[in-house]
Structure formats: C-alpha cells, structure tokens
Protein backbone atom coordinates (compact mmCIF):
# COMPACT_ATOMS: atom_id res chain seq x y z
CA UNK A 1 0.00 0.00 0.00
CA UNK A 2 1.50 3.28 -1.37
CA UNK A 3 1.09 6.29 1.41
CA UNK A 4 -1.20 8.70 0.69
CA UNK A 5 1.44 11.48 1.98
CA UNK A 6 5.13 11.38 3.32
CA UNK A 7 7.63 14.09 4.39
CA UNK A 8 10.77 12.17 4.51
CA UNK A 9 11.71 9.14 2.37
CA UNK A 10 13.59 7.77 5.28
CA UNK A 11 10.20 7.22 6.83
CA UNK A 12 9.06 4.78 4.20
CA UNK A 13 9.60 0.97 4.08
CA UNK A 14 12.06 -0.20 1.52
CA UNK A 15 8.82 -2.15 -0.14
CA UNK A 16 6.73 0.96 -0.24
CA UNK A 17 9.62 2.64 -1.88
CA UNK A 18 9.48 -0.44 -4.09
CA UNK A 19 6.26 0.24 -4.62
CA UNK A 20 6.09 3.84 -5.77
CA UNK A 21 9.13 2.89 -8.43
CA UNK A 22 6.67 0.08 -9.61
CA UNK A 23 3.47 2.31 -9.85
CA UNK A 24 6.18 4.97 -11.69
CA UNK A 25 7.30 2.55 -14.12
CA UNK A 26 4.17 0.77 -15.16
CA UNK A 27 2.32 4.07 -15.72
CA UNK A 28 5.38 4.94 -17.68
CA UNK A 29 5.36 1.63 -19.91
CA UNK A 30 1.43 2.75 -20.44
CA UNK A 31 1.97 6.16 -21.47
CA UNK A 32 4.44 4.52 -24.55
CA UNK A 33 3.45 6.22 -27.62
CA UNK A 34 1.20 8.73 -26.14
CA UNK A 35 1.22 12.57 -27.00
CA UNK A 36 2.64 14.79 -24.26
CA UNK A 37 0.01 16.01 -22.27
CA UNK A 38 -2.79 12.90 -23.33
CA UNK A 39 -4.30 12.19 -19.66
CA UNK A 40 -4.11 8.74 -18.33
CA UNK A 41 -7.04 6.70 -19.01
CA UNK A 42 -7.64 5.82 -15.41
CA UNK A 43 -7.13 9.69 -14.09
CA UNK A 44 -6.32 9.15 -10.56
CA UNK A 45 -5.78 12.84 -10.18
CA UNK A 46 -9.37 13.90 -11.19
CA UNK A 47 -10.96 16.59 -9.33
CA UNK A 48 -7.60 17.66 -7.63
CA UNK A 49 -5.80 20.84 -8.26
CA UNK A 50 -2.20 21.28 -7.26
CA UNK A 51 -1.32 24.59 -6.06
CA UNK A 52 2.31 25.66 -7.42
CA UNK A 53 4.10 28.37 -5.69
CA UNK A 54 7.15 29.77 -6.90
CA UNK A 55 9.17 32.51 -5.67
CA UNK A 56 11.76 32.87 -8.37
CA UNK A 57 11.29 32.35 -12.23
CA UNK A 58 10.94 28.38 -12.58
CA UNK A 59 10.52 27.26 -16.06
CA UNK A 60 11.01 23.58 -16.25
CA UNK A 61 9.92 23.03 -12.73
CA UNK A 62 6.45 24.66 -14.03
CA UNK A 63 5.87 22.68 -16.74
CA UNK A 64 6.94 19.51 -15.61
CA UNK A 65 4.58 19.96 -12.73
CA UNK A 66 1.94 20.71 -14.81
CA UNK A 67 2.54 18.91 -17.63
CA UNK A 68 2.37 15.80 -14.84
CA UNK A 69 -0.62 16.56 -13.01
CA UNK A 70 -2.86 17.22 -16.45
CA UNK A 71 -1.61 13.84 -17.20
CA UNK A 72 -2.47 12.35 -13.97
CA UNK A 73 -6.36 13.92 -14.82
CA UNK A 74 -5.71 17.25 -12.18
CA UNK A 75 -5.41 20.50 -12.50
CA UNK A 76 -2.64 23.24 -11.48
CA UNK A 77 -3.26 27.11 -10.11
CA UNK A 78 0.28 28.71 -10.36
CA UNK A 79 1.33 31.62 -8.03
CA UNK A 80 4.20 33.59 -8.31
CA UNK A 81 5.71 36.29 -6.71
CA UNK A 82 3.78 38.96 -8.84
CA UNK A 83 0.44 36.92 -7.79
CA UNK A 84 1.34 37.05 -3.87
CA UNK A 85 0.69 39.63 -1.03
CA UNK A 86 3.13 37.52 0.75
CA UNK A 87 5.79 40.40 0.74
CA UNK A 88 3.41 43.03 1.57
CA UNK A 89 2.23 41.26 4.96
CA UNK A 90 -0.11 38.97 4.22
C-alpha cells in the first residue's frame, strides 16, 4: 500500500519505496506512444488541483509539474511572486 502522503523518504519501508518505483514505471510503460500532455485513461488525479508556488522564475519546474498533473487527470493554479501579497504582509 502506497502512502497517501510522506515528508521524509527515510520514513518509508524499503517495499513501499518499491512500490512507488513500480506504480512509476508501469504508468510509464502505459503512457508509450502517447502525445505529451494525453491524460491517463484511469485519471487518478481527477478533481484535484495542485497549487504551485514559486518565488523565483521556474521554467522547467512549471511545466513539468503541470505537464504531470494534467496527465495524472488534475489541475494546477500557479502563483508567483507577482500573484502574492506575501511580501506586503499577508
């Protein structure tokens, strides 16, 4: 059983470690051939949106991230330093 969230991979068993590379590389082998950007067929991501926050300029960081989680079924919202109060106190 894959965790649902973890911190530290230290704090994962070696067979749930074996288990994420697994997941990785059979969604991989089932992506073969596939457009960039052609969502999974199962979507396990649908109806989630991943927040991205970046402080400096982050190009391939950015689209990776979203280029994954589009894939995955999910959507991003991307904030960056122009988008935030953060600096201004809030």
């Amino acid at each position: 059983m894959t965790p649902k969230h973890f911190l530290d991979l230290s704090d994962l068993t070696s067979q749930t470690v074996r288990d994420i590379v697994d997941e990785a590389r059979r969604r991989k082998e089932a992506r073969a051939g596939l457009p960039n950007g052609t969502p999974d067929a199962d979507q396990p991501l649908a109806g989630k949106l991943l927040a991205l926050v970046f402080d400096k300029p982050s190009t391939r960081t950015r689209v990776s991230f979203d280029l994954a989680m589009r894939q995955l079924g999910g959507d991003t919202l991307m904030l960056n330093h122009n988008d935030m109060q953060l600096g201004r106190g809030e």
